[in-house]
PDB file of N, CA and C in Angstrom:
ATOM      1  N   UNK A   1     -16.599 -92.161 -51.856  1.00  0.00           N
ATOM      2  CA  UNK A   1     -15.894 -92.182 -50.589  1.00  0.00           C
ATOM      3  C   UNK A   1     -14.963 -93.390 -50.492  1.00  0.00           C
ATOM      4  N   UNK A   2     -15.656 -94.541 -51.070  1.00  0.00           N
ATOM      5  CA  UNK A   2     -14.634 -95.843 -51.058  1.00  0.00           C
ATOM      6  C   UNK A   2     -13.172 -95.595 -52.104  1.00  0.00           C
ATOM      7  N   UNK A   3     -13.192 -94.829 -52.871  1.00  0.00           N
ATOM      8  CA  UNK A   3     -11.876 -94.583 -53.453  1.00  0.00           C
ATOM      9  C   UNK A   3     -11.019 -93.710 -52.531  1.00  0.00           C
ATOM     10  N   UNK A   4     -11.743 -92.925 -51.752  1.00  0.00           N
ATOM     11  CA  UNK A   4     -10.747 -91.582 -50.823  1.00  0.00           C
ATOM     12  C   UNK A   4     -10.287 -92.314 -50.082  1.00  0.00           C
ATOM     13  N   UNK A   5     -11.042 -93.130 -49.322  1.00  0.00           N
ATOM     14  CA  UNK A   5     -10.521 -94.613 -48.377  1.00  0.00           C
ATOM     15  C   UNK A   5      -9.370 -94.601 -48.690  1.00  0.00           C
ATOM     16  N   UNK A   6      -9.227 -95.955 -49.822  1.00  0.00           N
ATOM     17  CA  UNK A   6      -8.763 -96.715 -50.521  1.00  0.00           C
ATOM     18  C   UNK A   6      -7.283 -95.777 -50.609  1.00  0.00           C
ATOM     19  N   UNK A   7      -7.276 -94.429 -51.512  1.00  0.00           N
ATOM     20  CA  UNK A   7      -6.283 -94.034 -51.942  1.00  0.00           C
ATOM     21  C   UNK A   7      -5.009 -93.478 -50.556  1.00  0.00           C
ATOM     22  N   UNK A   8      -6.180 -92.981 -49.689  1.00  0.00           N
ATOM     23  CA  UNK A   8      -5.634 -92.310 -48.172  1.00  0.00           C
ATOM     24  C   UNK A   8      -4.588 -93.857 -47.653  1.00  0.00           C
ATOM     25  N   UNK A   9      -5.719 -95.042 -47.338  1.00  0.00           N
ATOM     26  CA  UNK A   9      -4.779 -95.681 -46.601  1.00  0.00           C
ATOM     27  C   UNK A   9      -4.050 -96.672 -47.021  1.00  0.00           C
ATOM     28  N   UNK A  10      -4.227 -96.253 -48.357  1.00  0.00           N
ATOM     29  CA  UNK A  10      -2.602 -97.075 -49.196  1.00  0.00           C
ATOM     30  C   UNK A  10      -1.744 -95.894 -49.387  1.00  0.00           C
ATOM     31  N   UNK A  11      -2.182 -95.034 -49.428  1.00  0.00           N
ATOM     32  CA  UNK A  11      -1.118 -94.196 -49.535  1.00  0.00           C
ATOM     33  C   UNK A  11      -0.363 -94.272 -47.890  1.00  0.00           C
ATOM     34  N   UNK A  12      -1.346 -94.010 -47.294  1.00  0.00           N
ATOM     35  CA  UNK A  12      -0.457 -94.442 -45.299  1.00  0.00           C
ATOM     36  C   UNK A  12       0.559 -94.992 -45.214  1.00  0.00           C
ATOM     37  N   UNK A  13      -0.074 -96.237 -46.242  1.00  0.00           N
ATOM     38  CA  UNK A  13       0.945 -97.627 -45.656  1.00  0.00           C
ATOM     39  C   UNK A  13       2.111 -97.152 -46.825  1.00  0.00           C
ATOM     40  N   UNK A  14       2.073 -96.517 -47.914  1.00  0.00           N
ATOM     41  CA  UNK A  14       3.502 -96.548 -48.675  1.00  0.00           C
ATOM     42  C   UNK A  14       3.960 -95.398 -48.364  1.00  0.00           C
ATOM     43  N   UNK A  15       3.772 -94.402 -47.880  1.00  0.00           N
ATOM     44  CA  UNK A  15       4.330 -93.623 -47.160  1.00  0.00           C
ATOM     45  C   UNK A  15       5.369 -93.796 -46.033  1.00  0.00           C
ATOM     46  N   UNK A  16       4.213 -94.555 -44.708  1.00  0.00           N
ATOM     47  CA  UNK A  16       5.076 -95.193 -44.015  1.00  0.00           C
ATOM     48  C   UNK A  16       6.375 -96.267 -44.183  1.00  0.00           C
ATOM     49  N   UNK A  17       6.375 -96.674 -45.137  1.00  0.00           N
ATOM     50  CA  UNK A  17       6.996 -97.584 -45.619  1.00  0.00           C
ATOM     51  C   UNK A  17       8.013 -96.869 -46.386  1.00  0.00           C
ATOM     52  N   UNK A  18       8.163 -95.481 -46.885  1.00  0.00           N
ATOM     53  CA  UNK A  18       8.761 -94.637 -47.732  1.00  0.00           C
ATOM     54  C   UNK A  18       9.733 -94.077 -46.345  1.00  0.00           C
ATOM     55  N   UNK A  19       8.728 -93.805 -45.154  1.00  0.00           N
ATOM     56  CA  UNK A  19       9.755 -93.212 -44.001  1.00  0.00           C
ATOM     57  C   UNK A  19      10.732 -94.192 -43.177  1.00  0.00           C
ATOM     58  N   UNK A  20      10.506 -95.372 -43.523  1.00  0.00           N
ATOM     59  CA  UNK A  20      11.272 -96.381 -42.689  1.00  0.00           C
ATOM     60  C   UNK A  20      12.534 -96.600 -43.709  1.00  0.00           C
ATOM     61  N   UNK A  21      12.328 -96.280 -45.144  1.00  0.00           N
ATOM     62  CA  UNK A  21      13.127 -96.898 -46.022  1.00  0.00           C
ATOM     63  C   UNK A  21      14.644 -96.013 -45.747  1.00  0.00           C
ATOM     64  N   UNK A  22      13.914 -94.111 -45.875  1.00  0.00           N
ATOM     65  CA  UNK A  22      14.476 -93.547 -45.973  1.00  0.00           C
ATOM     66  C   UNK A  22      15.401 -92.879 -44.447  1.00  0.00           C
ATOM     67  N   UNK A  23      14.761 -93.195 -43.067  1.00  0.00           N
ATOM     68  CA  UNK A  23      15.332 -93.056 -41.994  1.00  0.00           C
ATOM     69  C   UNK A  23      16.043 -94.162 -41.061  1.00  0.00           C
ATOM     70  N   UNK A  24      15.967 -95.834 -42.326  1.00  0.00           N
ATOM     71  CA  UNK A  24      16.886 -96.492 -41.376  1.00  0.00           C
ATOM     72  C   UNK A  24      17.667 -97.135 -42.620  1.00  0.00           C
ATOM     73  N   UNK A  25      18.352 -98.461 -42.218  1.00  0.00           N
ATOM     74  CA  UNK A  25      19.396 -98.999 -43.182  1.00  0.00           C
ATOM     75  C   UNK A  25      18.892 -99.932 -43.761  1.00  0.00           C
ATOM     76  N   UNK A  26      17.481 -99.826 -44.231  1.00  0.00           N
ATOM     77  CA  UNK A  26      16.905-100.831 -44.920  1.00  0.00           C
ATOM     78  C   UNK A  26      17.128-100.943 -46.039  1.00  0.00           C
ATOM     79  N   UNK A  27      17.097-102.629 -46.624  1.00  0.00           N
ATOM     80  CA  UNK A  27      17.085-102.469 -48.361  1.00  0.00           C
ATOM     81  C   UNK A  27      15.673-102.318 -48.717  1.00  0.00           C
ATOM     82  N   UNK A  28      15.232-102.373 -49.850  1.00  0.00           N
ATOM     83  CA  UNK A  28      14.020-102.651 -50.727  1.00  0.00           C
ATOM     84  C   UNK A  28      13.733-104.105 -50.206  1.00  0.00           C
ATOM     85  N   UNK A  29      14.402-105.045 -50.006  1.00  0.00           N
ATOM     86  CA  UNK A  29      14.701-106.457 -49.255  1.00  0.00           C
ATOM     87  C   UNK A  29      13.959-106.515 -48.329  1.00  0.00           C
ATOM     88  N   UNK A  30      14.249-105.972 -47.189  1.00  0.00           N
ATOM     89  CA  UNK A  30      13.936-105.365 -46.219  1.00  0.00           C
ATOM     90  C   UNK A  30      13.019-105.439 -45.583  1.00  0.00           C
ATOM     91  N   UNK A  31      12.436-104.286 -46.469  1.00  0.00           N
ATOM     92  CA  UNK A  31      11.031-103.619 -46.682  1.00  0.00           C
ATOM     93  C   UNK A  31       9.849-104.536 -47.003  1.00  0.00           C
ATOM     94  N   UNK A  32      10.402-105.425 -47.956  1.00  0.00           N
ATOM     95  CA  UNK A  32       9.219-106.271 -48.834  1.00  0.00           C
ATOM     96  C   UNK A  32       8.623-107.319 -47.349  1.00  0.00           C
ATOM     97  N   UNK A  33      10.043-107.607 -47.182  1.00  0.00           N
ATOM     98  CA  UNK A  33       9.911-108.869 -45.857  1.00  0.00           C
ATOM     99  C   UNK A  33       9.095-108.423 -44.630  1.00  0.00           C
ATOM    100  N   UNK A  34       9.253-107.240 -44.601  1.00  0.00           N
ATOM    101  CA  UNK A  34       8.818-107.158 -42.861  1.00  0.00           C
ATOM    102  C   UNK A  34       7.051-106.206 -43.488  1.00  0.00           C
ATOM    103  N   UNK A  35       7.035-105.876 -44.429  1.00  0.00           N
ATOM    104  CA  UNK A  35       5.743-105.460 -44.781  1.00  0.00           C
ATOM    105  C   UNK A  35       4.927-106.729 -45.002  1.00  0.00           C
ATOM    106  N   UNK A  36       5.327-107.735 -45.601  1.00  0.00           N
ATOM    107  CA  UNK A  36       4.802-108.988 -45.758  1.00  0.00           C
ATOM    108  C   UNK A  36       4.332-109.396 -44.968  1.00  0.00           C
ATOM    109  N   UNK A  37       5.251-110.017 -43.451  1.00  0.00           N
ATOM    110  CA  UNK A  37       5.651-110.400 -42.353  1.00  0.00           C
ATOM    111  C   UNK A  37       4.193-109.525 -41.524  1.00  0.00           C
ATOM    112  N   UNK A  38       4.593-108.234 -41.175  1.00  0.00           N
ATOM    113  CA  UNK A  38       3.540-107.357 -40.849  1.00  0.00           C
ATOM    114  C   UNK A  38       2.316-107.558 -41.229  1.00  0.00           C
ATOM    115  N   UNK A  39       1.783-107.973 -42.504  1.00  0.00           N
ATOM    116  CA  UNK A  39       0.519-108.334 -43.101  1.00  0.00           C
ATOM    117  C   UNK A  39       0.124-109.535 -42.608  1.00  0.00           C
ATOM    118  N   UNK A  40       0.887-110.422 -42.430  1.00  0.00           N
ATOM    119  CA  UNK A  40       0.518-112.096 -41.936  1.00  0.00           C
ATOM    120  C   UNK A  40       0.304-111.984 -40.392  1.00  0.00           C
ATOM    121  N   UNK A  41       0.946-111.264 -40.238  1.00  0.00           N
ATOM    122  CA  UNK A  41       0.530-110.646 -37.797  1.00  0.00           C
ATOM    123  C   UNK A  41      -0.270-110.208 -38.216  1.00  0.00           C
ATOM    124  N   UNK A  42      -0.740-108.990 -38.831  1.00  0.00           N
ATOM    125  CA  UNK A  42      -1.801-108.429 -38.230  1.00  0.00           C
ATOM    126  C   UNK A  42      -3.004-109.446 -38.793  1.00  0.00           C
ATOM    127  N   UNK A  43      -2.820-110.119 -40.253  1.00  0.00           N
ATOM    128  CA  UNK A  43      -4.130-110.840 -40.472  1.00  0.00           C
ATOM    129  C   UNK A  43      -4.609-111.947 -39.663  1.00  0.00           C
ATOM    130  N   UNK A  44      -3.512-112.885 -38.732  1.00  0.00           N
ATOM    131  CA  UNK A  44      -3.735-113.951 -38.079  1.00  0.00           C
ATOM    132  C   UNK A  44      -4.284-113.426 -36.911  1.00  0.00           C
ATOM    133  N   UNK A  45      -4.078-112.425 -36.352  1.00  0.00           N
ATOM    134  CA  UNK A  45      -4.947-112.023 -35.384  1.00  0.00           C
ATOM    135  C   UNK A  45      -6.100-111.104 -35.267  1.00  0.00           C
ATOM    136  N   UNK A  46      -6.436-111.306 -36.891  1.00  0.00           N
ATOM    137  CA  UNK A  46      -7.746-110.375 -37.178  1.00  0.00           C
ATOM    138  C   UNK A  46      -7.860-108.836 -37.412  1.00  0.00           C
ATOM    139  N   UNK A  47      -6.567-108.204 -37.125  1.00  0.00           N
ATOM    140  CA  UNK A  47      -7.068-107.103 -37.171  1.00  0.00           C
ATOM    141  C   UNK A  47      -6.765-106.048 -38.668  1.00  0.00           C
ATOM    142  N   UNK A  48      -6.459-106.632 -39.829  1.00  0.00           N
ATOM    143  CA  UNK A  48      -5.722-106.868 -41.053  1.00  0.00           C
ATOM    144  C   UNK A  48      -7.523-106.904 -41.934  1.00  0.00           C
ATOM    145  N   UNK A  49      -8.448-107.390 -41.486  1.00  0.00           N
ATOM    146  CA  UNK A  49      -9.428-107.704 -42.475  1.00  0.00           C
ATOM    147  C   UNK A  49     -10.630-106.554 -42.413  1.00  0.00           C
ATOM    148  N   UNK A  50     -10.619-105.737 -41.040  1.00  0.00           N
ATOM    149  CA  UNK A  50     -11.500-104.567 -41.138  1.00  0.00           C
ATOM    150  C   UNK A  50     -10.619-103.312 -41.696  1.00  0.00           C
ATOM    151  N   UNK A  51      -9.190-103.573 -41.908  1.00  0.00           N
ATOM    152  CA  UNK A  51      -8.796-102.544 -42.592  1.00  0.00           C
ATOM    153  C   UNK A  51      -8.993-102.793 -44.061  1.00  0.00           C
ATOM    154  N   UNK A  52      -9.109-104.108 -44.359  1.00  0.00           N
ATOM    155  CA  UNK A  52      -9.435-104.276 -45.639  1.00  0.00           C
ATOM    156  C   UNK A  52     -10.931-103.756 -46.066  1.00  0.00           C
ATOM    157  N   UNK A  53     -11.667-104.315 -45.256  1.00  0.00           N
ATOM    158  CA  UNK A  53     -13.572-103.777 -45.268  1.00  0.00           C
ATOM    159  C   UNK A  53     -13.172-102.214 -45.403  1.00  0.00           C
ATOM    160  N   UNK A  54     -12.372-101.581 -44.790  1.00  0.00           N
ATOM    161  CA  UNK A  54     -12.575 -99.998 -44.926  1.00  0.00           C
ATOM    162  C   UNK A  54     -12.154 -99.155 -46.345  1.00  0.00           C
ATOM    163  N   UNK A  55     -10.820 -99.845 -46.516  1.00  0.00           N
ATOM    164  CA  UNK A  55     -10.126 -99.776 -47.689  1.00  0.00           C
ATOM    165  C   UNK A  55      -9.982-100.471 -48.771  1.00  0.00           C
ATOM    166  N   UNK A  56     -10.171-101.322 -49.009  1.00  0.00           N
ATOM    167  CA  UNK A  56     -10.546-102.194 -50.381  1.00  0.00           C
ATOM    168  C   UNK A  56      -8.905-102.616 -50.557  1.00  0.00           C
ATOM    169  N   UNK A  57      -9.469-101.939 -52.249  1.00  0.00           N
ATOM    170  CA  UNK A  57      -7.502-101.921 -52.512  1.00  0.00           C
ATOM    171  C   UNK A  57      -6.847-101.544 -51.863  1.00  0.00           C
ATOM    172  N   UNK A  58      -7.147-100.238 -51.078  1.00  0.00           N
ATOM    173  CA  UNK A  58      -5.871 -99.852 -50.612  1.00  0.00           C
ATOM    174  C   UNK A  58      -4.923-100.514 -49.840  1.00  0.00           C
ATOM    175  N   UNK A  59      -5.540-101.347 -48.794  1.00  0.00           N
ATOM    176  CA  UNK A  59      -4.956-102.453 -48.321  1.00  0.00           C
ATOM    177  C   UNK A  59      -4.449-103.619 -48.955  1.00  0.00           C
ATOM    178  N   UNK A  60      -5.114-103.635 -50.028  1.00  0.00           N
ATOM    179  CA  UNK A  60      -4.477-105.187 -50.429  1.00  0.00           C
ATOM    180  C   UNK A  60      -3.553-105.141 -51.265  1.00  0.00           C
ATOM    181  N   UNK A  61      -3.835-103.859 -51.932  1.00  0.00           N
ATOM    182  CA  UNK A  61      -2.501-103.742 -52.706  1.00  0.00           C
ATOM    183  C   UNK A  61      -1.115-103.667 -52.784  1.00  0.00           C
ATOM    184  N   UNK A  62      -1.080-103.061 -51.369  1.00  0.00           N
ATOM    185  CA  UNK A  62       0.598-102.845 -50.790  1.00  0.00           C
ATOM    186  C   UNK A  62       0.831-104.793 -50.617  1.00  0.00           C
ATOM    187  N   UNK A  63       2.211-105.139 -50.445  1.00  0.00           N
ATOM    188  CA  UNK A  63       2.474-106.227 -50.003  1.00  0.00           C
ATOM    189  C   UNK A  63       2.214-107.077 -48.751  1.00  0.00           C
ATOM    190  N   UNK A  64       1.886-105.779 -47.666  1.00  0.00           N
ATOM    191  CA  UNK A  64       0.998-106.649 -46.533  1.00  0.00           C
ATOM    192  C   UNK A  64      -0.216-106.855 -46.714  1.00  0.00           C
ATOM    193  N   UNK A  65      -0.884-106.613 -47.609  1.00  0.00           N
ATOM    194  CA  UNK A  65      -2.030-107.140 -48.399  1.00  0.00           C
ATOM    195  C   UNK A  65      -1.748-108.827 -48.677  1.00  0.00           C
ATOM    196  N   UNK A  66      -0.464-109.194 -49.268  1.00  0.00           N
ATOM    197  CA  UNK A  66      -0.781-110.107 -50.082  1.00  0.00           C
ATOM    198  C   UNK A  66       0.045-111.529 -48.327  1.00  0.00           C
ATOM    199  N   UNK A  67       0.869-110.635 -47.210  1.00  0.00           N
ATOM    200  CA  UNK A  67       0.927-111.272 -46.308  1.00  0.00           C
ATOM    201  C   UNK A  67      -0.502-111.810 -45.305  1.00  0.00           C
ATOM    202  N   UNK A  68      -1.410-110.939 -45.452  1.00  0.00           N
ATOM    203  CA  UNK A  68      -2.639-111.406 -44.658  1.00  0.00           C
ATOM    204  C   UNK A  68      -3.690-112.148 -45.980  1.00  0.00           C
ATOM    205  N   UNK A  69      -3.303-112.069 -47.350  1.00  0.00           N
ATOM    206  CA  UNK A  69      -4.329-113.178 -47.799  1.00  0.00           C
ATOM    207  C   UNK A  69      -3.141-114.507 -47.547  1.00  0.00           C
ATOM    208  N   UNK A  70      -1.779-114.762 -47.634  1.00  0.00           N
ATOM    209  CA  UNK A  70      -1.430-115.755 -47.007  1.00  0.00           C
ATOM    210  C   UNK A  70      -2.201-116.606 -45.728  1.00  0.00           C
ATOM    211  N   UNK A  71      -2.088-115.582 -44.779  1.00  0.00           N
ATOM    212  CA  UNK A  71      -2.891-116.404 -43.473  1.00  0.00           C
ATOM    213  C   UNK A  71      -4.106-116.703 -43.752  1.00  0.00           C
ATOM    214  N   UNK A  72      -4.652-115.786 -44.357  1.00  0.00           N
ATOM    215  CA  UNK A  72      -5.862-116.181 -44.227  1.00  0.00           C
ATOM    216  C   UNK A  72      -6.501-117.416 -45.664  1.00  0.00           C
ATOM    217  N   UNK A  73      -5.817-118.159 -46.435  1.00  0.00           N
ATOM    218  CA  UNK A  73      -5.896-119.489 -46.744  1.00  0.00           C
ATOM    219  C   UNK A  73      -5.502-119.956 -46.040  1.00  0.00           C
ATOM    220  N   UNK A  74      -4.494-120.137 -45.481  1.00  0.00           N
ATOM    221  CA  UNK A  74      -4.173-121.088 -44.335  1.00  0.00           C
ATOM    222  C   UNK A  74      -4.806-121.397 -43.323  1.00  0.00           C
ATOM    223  N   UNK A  75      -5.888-120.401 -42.766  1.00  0.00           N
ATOM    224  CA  UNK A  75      -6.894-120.296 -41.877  1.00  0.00           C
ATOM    225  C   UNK A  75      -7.969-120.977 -42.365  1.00  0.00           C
ATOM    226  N   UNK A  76      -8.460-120.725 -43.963  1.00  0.00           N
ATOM    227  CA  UNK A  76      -9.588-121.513 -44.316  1.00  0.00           C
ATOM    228  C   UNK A  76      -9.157-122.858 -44.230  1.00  0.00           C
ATOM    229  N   UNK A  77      -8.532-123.292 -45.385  1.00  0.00           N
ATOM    230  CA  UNK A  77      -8.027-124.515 -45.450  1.00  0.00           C
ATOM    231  C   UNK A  77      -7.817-125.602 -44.480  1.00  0.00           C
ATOM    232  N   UNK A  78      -6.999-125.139 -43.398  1.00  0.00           N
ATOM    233  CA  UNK A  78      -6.921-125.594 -41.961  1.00  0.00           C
ATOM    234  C   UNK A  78      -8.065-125.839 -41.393  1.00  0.00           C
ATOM    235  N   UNK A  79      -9.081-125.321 -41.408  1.00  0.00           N
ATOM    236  CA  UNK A  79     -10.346-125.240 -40.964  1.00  0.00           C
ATOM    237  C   UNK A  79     -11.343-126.380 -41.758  1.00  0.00           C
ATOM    238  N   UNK A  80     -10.509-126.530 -43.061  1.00  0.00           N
ATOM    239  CA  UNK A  80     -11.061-127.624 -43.887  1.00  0.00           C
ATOM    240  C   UNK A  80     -10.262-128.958 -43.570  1.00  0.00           C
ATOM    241  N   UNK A  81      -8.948-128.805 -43.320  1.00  0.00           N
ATOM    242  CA  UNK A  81      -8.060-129.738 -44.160  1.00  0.00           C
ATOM    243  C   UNK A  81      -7.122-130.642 -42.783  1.00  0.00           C
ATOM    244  N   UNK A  82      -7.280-129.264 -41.941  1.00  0.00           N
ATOM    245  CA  UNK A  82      -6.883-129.797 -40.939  1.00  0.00           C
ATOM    246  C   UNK A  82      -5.083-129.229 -41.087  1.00  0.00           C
ATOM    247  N   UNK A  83      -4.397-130.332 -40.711  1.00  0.00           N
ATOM    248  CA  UNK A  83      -2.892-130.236 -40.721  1.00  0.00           C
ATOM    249  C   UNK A  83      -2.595-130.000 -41.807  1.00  0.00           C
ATOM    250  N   UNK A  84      -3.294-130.445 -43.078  1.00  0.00           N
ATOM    251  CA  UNK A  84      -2.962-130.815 -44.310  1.00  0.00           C
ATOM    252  C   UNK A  84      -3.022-129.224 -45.190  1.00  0.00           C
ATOM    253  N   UNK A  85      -4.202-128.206 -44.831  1.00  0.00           N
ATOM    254  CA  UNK A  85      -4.258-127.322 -45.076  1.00  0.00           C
ATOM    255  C   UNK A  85      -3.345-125.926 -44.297  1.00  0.00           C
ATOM    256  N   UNK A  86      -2.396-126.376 -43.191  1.00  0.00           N
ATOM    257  CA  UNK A  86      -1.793-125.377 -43.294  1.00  0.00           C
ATOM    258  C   UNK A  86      -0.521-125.375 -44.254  1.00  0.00           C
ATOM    259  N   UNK A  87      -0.116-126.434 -44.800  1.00  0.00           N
ATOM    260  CA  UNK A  87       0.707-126.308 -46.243  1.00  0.00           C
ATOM    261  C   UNK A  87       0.104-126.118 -47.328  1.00  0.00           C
ATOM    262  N   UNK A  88      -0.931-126.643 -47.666  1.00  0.00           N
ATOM    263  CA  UNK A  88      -2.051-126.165 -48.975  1.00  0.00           C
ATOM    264  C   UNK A  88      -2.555-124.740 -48.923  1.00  0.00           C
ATOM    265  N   UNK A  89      -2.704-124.459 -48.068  1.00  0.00           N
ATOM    266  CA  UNK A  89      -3.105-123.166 -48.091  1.00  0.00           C
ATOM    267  C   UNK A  89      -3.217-121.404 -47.923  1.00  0.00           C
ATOM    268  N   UNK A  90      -1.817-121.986 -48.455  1.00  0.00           N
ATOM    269  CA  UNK A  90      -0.742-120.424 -48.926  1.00  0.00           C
ATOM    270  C   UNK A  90      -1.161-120.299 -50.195  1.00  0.00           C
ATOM    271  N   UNK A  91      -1.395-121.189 -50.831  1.00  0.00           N
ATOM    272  CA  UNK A  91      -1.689-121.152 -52.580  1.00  0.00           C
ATOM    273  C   UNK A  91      -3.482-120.486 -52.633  1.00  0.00           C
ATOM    274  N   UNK A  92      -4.082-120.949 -51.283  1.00  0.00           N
ATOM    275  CA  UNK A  92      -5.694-120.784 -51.821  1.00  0.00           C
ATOM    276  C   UNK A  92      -5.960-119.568 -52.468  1.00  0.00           C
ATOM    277  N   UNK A  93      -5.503-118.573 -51.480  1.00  0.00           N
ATOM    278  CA  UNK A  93      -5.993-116.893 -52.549  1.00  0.00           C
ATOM    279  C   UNK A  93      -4.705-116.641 -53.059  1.00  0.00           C
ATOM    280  N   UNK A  94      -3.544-116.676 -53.360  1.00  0.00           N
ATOM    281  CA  UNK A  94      -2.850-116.041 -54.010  1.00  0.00           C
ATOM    282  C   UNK A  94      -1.395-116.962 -54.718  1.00  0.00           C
ATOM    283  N   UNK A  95      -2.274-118.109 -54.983  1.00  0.00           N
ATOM    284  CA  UNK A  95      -1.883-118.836 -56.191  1.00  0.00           C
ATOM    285  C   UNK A  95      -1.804-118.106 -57.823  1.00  0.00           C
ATOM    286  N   UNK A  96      -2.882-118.407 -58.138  1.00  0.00           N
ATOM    287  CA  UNK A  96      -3.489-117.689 -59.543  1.00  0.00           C
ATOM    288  C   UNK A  96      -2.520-116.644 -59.684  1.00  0.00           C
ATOM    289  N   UNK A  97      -2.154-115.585 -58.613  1.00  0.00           N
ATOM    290  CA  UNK A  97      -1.651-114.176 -58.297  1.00  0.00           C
ATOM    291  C   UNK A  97       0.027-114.836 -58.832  1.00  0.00           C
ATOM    292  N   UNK A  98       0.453-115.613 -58.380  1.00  0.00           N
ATOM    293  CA  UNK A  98       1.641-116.355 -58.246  1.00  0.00           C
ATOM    294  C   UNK A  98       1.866-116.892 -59.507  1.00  0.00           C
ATOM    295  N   UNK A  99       1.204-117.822 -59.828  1.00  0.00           N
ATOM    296  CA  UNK A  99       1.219-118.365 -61.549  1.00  0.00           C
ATOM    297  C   UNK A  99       1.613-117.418 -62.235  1.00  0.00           C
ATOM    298  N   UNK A 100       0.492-116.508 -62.148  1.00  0.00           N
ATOM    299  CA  UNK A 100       0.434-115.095 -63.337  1.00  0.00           C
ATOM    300  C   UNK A 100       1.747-114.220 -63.166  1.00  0.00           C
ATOM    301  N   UNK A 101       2.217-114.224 -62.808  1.00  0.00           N
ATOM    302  CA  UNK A 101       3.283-113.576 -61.873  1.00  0.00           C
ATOM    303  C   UNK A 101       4.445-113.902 -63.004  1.00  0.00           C
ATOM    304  N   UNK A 102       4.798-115.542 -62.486  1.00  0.00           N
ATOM    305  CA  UNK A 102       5.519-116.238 -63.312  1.00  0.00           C
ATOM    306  C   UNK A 102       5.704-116.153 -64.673  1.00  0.00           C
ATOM    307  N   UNK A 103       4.162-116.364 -64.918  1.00  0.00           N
ATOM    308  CA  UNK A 103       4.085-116.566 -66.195  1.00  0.00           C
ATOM    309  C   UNK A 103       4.322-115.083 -66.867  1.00  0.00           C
ATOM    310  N   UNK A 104       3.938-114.299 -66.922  1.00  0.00           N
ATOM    311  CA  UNK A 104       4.487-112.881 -67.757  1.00  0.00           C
ATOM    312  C   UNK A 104       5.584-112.975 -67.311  1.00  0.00           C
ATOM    313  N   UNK A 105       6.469-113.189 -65.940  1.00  0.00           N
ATOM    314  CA  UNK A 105       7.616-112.432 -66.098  1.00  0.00           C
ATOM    315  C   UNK A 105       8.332-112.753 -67.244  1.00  0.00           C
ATOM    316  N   UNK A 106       8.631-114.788 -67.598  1.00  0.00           N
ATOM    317  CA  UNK A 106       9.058-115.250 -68.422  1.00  0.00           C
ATOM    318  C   UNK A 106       8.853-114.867 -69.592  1.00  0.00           C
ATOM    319  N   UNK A 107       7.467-114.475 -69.740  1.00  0.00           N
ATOM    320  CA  UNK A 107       7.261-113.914 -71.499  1.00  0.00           C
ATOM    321  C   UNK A 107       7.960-112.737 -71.615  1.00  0.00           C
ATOM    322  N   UNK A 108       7.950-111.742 -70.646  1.00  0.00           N
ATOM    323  CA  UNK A 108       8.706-110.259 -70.506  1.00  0.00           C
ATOM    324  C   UNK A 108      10.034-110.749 -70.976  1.00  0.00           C
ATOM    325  N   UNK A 109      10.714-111.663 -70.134  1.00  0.00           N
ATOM    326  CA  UNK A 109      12.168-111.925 -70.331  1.00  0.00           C
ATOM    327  C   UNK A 109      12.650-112.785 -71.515  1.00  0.00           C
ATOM    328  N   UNK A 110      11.654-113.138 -71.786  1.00  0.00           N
ATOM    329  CA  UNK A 110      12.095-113.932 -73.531  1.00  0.00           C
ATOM    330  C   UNK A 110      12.073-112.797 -74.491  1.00  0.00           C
ATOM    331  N   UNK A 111      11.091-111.889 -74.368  1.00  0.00           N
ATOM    332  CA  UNK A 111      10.802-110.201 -75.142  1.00  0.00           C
ATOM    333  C   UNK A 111      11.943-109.442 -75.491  1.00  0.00           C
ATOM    334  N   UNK A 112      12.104-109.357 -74.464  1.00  0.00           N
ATOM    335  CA  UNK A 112      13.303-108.184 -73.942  1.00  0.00           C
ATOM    336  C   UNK A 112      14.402-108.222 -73.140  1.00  0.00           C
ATOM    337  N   UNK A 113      15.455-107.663 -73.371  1.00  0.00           N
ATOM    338  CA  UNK A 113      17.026-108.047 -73.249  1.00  0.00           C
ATOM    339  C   UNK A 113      17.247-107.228 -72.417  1.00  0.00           C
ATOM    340  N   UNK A 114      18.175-107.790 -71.169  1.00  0.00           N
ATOM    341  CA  UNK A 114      18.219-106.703 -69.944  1.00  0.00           C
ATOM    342  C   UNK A 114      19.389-105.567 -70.693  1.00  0.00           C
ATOM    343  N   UNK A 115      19.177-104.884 -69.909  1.00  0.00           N
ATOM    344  CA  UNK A 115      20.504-103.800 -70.127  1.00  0.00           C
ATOM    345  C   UNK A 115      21.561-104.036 -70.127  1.00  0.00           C
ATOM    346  N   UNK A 116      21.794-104.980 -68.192  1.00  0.00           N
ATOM    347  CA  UNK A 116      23.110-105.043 -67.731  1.00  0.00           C
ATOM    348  C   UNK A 116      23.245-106.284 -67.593  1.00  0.00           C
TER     349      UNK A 116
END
């Protein structure tokens, strides 16, 4: 059942996200920003983390996934760090995510030669 979850309400959210792309003047730009944006509201005010409990991946995988683990280091951290942790703690969960990120793209792009 946790995969039907999972697949249903990520599929929701890229769907929805498929109907906004295709019925207004959005870029891919756009999209990334205000899905992001969207993930960091709904996680700072809590209501971002029981959709996660319901859905697993499915939530976290889309990009407002990776806007509500933003807040929510910033929430721990802060809670640790004080002032100091609401700049430290954008990196807490999705650092590693960020590094790794980096790091293949560069190996990809030393690999292989763009087209254009």
């Amino acid at each position: 059942m946790t995969y039907i979850l999972a697949f249903l309400i990520g599929g929701l959210i890229c769907g929805l996200g498929q109907l906004i792309l295709d019925n207004t003047t959005f870029t891919p730009g756009h999209m990334l920003v205000l899905f992001t944006v969207l993930g960091a509201v709904l996680g700072g005010i809590g209501l971002y983390e029981p959709l996660i409990k319901l859905a697993g991946a499915g939530a976290l995988i889309p990009v407002s996934g990776f806007g509500s683990s933003l807040v929510r280091g910033v929430m721990v951290e802060s809670q640790k760090l004080g002032w100091v942790g609401l700049l430290t703690g954008v990196f807490e969960f999705t650092g590693l995510g960020l590094a790794a990120a980096v790091f293949f793209g560069t190996i990809i792009a030393l690999i292989f030669t763009p087209r254009s």
